[in-house]
PDB file of N, CA and C in Angstrom:
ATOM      1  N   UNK A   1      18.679  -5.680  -5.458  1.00  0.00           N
ATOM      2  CA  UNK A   1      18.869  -5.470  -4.029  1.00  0.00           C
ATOM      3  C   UNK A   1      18.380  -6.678  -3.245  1.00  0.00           C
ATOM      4  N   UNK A   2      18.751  -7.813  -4.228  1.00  0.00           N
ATOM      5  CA  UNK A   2      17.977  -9.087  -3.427  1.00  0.00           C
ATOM      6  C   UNK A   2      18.971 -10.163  -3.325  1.00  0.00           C
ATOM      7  N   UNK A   3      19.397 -10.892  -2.125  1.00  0.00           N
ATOM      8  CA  UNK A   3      20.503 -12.159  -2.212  1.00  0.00           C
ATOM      9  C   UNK A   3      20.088 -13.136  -2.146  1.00  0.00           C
ATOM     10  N   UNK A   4      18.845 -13.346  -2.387  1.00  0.00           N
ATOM     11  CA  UNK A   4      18.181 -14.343  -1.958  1.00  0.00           C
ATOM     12  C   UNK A   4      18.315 -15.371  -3.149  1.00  0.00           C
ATOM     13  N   UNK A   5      18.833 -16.935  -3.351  1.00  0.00           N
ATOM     14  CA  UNK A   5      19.072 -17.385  -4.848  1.00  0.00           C
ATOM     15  C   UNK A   5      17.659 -17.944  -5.796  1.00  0.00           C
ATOM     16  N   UNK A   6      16.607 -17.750  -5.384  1.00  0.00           N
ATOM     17  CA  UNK A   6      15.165 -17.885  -6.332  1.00  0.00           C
ATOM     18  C   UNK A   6      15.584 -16.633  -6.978  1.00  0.00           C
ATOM     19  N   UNK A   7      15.435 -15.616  -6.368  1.00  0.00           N
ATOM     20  CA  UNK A   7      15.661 -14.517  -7.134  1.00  0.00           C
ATOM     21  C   UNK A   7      16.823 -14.368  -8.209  1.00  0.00           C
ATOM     22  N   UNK A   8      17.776 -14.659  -7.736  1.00  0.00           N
ATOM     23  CA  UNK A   8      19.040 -14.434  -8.621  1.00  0.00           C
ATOM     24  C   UNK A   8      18.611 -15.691  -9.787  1.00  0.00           C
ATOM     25  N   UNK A   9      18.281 -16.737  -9.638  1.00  0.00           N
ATOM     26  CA  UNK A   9      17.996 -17.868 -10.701  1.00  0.00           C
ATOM     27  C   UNK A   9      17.367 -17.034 -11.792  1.00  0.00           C
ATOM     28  N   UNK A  10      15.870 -16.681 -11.021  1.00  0.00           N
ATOM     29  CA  UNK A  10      14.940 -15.933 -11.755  1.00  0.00           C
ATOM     30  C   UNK A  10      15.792 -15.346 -12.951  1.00  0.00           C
ATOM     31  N   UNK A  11      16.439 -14.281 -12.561  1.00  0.00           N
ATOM     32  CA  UNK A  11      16.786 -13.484 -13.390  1.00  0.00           C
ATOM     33  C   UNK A  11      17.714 -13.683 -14.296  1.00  0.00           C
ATOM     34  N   UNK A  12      18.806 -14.636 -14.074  1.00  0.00           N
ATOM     35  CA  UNK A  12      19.714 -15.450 -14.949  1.00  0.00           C
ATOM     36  C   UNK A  12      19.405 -16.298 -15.770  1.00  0.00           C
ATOM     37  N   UNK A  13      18.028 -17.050 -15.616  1.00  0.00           N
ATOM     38  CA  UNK A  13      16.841 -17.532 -16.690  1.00  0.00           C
ATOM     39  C   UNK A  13      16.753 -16.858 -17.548  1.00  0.00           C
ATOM     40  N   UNK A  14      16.508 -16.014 -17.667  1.00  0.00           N
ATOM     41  CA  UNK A  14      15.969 -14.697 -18.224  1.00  0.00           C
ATOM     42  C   UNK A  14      16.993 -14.000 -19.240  1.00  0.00           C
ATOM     43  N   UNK A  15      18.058 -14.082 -18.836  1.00  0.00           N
ATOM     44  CA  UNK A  15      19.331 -14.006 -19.666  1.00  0.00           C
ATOM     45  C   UNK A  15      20.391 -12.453 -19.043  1.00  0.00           C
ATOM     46  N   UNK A  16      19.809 -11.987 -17.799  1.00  0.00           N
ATOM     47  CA  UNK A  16      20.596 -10.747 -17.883  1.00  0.00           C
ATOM     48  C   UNK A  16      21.676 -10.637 -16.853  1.00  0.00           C
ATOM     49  N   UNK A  17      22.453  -9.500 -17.036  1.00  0.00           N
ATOM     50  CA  UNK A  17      23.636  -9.671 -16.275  1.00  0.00           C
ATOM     51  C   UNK A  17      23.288  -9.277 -15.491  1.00  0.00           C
ATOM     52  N   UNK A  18      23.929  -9.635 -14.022  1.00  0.00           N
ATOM     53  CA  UNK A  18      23.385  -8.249 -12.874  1.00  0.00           C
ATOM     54  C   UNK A  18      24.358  -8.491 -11.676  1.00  0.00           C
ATOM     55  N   UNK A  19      24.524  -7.717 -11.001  1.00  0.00           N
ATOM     56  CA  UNK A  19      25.157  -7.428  -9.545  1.00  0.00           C
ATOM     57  C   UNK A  19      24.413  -7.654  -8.420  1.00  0.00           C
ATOM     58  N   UNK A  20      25.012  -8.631  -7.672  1.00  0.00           N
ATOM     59  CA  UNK A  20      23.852  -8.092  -6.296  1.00  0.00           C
ATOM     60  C   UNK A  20      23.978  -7.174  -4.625  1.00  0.00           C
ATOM     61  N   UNK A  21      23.621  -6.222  -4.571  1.00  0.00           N
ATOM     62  CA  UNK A  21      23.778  -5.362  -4.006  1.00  0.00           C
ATOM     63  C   UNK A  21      22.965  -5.514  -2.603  1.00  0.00           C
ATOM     64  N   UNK A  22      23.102  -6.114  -1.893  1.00  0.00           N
ATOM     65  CA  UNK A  22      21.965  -5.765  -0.744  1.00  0.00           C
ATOM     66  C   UNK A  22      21.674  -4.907   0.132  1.00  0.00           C
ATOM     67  N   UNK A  23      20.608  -4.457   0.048  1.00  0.00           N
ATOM     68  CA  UNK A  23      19.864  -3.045   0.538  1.00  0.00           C
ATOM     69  C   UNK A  23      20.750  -3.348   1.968  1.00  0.00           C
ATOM     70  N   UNK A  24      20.704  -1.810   2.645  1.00  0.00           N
ATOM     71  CA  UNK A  24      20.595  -1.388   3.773  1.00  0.00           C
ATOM     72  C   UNK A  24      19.363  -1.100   4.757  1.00  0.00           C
ATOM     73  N   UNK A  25      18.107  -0.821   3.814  1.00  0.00           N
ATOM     74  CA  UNK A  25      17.006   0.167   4.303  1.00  0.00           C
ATOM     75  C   UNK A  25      16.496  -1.094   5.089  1.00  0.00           C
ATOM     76  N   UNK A  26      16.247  -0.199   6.751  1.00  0.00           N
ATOM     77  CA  UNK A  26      15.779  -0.620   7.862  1.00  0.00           C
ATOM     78  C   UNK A  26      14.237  -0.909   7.769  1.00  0.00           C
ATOM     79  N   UNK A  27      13.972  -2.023   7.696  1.00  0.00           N
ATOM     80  CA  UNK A  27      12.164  -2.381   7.538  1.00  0.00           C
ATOM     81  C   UNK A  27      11.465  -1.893   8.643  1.00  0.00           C
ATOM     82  N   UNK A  28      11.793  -0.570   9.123  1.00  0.00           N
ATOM     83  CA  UNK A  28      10.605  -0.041   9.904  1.00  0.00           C
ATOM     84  C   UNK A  28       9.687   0.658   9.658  1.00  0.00           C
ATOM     85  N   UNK A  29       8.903   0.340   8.306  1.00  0.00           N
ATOM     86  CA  UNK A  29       7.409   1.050   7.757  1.00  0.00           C
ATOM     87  C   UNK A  29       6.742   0.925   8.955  1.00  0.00           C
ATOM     88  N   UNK A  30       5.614   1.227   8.913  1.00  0.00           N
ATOM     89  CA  UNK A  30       4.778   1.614  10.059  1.00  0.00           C
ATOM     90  C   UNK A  30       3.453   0.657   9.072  1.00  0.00           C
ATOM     91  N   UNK A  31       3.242  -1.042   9.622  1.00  0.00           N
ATOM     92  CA  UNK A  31       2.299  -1.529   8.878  1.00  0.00           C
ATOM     93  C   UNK A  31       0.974  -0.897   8.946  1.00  0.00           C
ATOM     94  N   UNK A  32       0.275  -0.556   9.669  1.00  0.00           N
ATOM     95  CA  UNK A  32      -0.280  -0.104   9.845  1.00  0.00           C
ATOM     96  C   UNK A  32      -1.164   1.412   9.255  1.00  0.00           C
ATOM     97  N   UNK A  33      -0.027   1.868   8.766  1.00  0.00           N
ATOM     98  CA  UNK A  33      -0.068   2.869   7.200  1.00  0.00           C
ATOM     99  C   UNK A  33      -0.893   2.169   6.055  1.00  0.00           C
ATOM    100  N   UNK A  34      -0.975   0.947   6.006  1.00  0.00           N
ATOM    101  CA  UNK A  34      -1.152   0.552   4.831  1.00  0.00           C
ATOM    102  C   UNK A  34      -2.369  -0.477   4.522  1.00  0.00           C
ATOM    103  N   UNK A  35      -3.017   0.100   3.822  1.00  0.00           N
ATOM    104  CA  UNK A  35      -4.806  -0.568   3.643  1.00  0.00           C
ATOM    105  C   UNK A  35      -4.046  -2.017   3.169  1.00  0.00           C
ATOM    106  N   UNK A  36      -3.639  -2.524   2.275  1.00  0.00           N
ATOM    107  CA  UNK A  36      -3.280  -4.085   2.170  1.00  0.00           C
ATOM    108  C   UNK A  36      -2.330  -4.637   2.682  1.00  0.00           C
ATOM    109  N   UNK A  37      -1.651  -5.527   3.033  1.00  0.00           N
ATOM    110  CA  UNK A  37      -0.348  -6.380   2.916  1.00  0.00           C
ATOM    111  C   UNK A  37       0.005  -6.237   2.219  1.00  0.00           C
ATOM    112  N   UNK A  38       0.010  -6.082   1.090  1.00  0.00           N
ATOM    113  CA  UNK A  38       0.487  -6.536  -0.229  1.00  0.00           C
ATOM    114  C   UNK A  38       1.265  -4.735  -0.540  1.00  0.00           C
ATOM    115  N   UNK A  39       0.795  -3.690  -0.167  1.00  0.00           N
ATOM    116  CA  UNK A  39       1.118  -2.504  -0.230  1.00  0.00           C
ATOM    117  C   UNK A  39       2.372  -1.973   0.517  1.00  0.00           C
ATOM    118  N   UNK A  40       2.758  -2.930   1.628  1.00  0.00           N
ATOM    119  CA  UNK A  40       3.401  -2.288   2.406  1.00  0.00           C
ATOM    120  C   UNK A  40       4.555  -3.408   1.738  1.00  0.00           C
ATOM    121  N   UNK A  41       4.830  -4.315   1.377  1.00  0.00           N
ATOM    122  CA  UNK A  41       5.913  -5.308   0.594  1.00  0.00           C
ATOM    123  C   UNK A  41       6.117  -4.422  -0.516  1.00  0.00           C
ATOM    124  N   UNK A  42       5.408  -3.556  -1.635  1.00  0.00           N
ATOM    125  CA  UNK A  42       5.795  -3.306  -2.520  1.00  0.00           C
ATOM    126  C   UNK A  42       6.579  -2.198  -2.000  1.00  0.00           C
ATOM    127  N   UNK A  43       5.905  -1.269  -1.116  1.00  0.00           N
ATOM    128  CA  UNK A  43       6.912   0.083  -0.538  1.00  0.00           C
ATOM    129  C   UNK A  43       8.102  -0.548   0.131  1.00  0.00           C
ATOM    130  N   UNK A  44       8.148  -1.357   1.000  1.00  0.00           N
ATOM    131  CA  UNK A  44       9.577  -1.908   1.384  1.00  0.00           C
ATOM    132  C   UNK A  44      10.725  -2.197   0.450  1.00  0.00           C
ATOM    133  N   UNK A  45       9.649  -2.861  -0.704  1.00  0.00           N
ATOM    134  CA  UNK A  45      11.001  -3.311  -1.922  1.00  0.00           C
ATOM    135  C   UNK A  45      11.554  -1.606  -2.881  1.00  0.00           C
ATOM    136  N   UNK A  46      10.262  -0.923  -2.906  1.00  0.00           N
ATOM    137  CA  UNK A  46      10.808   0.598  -3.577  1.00  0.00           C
ATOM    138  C   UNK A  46      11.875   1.140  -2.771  1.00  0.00           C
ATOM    139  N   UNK A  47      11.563   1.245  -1.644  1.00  0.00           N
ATOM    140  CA  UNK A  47      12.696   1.796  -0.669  1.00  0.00           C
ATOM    141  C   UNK A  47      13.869   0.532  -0.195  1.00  0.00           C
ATOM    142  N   UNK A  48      13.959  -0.361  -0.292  1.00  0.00           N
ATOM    143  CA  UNK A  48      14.771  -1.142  -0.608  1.00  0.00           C
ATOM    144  C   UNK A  48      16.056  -0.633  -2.166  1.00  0.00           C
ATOM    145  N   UNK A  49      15.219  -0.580  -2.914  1.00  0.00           N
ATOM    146  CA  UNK A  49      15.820   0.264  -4.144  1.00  0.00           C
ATOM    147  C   UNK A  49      16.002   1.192  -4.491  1.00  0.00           C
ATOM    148  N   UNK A  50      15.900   2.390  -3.287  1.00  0.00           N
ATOM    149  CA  UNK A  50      16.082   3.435  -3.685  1.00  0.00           C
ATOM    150  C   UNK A  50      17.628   3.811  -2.804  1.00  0.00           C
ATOM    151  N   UNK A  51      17.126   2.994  -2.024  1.00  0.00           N
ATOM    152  CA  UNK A  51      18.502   2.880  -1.215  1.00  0.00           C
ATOM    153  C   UNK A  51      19.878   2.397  -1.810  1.00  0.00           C
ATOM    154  N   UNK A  52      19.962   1.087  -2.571  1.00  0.00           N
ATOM    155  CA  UNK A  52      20.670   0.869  -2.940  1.00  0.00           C
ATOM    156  C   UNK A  52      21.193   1.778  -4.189  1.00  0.00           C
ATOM    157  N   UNK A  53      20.423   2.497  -4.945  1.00  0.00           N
ATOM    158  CA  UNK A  53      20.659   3.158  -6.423  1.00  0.00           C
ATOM    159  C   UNK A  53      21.554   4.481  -5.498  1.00  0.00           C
ATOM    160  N   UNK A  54      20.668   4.883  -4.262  1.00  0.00           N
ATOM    161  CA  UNK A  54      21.835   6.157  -3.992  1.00  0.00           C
ATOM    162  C   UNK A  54      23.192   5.564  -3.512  1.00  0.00           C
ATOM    163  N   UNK A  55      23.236   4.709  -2.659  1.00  0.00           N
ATOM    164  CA  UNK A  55      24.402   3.890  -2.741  1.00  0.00           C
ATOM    165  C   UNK A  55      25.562   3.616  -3.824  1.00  0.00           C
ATOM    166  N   UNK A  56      24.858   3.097  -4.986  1.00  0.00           N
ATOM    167  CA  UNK A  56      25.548   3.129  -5.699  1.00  0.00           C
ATOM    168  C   UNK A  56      25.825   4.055  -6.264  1.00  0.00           C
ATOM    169  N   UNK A  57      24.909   5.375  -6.393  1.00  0.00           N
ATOM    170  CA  UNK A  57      25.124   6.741  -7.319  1.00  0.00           C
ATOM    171  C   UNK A  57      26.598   7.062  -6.275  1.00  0.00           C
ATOM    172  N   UNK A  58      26.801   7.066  -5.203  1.00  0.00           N
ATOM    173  CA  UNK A  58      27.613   7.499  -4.445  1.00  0.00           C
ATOM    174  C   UNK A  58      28.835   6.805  -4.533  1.00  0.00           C
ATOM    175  N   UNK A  59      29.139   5.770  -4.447  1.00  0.00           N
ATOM    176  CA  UNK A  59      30.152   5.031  -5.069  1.00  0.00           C
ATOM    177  C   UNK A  59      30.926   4.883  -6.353  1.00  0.00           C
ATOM    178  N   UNK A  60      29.898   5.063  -7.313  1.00  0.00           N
ATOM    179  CA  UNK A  60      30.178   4.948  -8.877  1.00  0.00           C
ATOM    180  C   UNK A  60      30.202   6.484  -9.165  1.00  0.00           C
ATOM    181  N   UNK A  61      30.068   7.092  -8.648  1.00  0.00           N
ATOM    182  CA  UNK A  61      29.280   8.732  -9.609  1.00  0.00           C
ATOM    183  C   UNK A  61      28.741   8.298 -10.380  1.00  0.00           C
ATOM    184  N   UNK A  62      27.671   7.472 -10.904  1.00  0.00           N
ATOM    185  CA  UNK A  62      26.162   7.633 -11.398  1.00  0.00           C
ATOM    186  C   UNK A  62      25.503   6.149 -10.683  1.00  0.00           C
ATOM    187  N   UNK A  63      24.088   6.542 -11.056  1.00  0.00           N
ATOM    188  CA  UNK A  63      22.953   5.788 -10.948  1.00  0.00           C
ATOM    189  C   UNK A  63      22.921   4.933 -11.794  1.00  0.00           C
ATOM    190  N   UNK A  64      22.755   3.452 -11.313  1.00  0.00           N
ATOM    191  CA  UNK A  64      22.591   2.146 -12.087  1.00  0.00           C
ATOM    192  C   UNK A  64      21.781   2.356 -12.725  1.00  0.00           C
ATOM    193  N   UNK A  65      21.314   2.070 -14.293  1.00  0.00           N
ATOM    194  CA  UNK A  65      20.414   2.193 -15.284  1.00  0.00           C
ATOM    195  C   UNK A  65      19.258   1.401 -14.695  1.00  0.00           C
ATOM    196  N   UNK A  66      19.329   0.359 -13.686  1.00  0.00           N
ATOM    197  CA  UNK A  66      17.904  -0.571 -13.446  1.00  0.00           C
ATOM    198  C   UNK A  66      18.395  -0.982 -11.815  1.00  0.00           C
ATOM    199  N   UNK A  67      17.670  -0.703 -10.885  1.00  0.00           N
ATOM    200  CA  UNK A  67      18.033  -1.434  -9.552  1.00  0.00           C
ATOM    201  C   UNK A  67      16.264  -1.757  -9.641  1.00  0.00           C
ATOM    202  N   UNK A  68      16.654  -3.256  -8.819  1.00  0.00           N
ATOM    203  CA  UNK A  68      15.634  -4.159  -8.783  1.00  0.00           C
ATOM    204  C   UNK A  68      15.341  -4.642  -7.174  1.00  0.00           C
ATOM    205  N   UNK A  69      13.889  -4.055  -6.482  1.00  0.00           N
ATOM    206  CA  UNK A  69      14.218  -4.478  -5.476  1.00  0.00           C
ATOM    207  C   UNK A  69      12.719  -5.401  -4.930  1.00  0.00           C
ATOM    208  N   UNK A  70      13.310  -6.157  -4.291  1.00  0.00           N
ATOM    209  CA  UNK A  70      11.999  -7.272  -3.742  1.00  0.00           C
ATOM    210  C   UNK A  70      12.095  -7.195  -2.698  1.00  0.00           C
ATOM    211  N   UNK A  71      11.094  -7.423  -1.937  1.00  0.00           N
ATOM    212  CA  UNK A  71      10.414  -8.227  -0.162  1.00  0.00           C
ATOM    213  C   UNK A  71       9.784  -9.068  -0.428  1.00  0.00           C
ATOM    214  N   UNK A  72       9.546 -10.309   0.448  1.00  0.00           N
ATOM    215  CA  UNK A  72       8.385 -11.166   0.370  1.00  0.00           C
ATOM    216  C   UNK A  72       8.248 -11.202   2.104  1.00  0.00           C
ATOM    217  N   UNK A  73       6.662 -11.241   1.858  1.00  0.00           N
ATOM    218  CA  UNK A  73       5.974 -10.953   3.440  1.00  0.00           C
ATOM    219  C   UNK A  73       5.271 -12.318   3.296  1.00  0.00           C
ATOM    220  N   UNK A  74       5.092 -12.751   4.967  1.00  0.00           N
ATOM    221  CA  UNK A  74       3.617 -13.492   5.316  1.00  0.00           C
ATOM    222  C   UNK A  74       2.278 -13.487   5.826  1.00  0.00           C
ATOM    223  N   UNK A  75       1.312 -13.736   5.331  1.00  0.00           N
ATOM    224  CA  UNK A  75       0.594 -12.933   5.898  1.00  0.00           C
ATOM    225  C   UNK A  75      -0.321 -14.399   6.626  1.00  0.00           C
ATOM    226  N   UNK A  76      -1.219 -14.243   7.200  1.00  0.00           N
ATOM    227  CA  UNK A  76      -2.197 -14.834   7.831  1.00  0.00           C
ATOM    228  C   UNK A  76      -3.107 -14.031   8.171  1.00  0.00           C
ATOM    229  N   UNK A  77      -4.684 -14.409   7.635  1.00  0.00           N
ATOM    230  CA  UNK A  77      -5.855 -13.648   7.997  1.00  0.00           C
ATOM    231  C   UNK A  77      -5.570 -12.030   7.947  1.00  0.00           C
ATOM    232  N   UNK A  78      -5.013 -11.498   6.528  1.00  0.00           N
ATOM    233  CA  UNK A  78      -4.532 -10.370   6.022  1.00  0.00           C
ATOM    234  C   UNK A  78      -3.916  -9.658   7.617  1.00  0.00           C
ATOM    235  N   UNK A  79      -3.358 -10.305   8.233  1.00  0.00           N
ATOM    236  CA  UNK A  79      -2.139  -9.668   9.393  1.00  0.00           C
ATOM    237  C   UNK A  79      -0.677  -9.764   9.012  1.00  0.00           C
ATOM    238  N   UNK A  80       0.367  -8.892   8.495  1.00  0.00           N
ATOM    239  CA  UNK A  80       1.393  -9.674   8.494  1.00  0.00           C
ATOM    240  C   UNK A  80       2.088 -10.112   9.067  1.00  0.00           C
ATOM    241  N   UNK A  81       2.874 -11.620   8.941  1.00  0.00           N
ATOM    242  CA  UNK A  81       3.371 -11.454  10.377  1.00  0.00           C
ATOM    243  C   UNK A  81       5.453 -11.992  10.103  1.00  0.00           C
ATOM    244  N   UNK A  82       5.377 -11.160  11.417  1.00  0.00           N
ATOM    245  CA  UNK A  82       7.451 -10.313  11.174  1.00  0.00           C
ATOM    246  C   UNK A  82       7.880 -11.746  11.365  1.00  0.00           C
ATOM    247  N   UNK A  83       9.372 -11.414  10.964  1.00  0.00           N
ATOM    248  CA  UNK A  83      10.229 -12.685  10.916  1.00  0.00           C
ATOM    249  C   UNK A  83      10.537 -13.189  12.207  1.00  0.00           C
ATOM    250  N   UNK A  84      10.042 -14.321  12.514  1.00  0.00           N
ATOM    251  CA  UNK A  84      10.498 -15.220  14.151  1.00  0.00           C
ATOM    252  C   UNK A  84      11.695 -14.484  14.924  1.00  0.00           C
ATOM    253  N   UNK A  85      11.530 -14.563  15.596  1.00  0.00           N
ATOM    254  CA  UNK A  85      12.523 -13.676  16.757  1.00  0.00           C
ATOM    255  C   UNK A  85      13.776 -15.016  17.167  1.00  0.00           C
ATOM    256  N   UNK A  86      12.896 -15.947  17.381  1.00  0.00           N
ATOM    257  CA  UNK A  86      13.910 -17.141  17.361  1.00  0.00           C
ATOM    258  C   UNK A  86      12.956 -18.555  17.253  1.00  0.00           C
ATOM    259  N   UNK A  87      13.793 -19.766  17.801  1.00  0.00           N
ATOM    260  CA  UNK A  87      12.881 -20.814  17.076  1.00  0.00           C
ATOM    261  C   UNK A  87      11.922 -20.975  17.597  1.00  0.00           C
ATOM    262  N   UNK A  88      11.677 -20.709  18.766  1.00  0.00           N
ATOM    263  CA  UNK A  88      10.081 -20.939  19.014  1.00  0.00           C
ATOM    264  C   UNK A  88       9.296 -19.979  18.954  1.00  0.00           C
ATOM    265  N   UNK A  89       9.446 -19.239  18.544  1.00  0.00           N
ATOM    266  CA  UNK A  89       8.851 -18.467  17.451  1.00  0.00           C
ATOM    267  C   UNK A  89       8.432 -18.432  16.009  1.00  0.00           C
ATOM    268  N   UNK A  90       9.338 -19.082  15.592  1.00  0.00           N
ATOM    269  CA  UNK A  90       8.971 -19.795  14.480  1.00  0.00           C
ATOM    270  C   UNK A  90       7.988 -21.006  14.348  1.00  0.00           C
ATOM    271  N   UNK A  91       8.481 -21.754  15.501  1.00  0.00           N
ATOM    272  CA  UNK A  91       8.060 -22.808  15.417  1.00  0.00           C
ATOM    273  C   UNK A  91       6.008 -22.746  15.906  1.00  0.00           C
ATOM    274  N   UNK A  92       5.761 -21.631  16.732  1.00  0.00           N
ATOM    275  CA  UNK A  92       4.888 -21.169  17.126  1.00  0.00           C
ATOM    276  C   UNK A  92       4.009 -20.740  15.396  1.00  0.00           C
ATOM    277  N   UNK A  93       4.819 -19.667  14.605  1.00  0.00           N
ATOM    278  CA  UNK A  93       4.511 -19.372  13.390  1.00  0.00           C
ATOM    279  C   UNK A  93       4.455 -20.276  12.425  1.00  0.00           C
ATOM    280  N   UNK A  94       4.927 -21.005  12.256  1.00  0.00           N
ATOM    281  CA  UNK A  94       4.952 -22.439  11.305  1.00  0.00           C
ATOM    282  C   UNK A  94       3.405 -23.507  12.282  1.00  0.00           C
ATOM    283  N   UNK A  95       2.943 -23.549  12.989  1.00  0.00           N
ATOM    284  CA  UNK A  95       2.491 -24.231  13.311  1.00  0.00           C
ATOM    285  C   UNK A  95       1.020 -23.805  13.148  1.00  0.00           C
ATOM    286  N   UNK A  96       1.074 -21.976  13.158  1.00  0.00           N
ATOM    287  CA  UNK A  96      -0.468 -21.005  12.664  1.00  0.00           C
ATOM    288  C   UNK A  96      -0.571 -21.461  11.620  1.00  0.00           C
ATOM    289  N   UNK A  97       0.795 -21.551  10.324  1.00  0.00           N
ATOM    290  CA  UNK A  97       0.465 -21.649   9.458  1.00  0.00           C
ATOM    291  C   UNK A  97      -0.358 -23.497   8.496  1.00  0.00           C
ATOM    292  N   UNK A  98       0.500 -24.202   9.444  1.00  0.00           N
ATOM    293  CA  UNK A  98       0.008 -25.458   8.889  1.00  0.00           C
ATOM    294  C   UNK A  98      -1.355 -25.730   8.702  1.00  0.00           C
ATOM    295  N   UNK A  99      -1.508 -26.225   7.405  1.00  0.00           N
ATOM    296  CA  UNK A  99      -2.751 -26.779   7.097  1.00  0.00           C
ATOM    297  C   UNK A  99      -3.140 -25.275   6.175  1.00  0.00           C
ATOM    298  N   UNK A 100      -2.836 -24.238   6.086  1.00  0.00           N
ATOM    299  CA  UNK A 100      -3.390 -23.309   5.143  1.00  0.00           C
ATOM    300  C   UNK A 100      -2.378 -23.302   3.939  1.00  0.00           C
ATOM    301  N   UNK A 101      -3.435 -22.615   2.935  1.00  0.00           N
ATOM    302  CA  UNK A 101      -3.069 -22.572   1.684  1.00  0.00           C
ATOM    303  C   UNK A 101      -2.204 -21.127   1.658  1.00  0.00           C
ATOM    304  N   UNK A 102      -1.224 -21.411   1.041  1.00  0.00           N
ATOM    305  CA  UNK A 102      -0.630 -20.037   0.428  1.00  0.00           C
ATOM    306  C   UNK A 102      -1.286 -19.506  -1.178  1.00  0.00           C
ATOM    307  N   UNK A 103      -0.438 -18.152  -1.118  1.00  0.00           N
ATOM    308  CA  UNK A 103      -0.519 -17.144  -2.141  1.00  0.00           C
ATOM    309  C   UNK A 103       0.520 -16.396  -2.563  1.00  0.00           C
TER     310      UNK A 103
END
């Protein structure tokens, strides 16, 4: 449930066949639900994939044997923070981030 091409490389490294399907599911978790960052990316990517498997159960009459789903978040000073609204926004966000180390 990912179009992103790191991902698709990833997995073609690896040797397997696959389809790519991209989710529908609306990223409106409620961050705030969630004691880590890191908790609320993994529930986005489950429901990311759960979405797509009924999707496809509905299309195909059955459920794909493996749907695979990812998010990647940013975080700063364990806040996450949402995708730029536009460029100076970004450019505002790219500029918190300079000079720190990622993870």
């Amino acid at each position: 449930s990912s179009d992103l091409p790191r991902r698709q490389e990833i997995l073609t490294n690896v040797g397997l066949k696959f389809e790519v399907v991209p989710s529908w599911f609306k990223e409106t978790l409620d961050k705030s639900a969630f004691a880590e960052p890191y908790e609320y990316a993994v529930e986005t990517a489950k429901q990311k994939a759960l979405e797509v498997a009924r999707r496809m159960h509905e299309k195909h009459l059955k459920t794909p044997e493996i749907v695979i789903g990812a998010d990647t978040i940013v975080t700063l000073e364990e806040a996450i923070l949402e995708k730029p609204v536009d460029k100076q926004d970004a450019y505002n966000m790219l500029s918190r981030l300079s000079g720190k180390i990622g993870r």
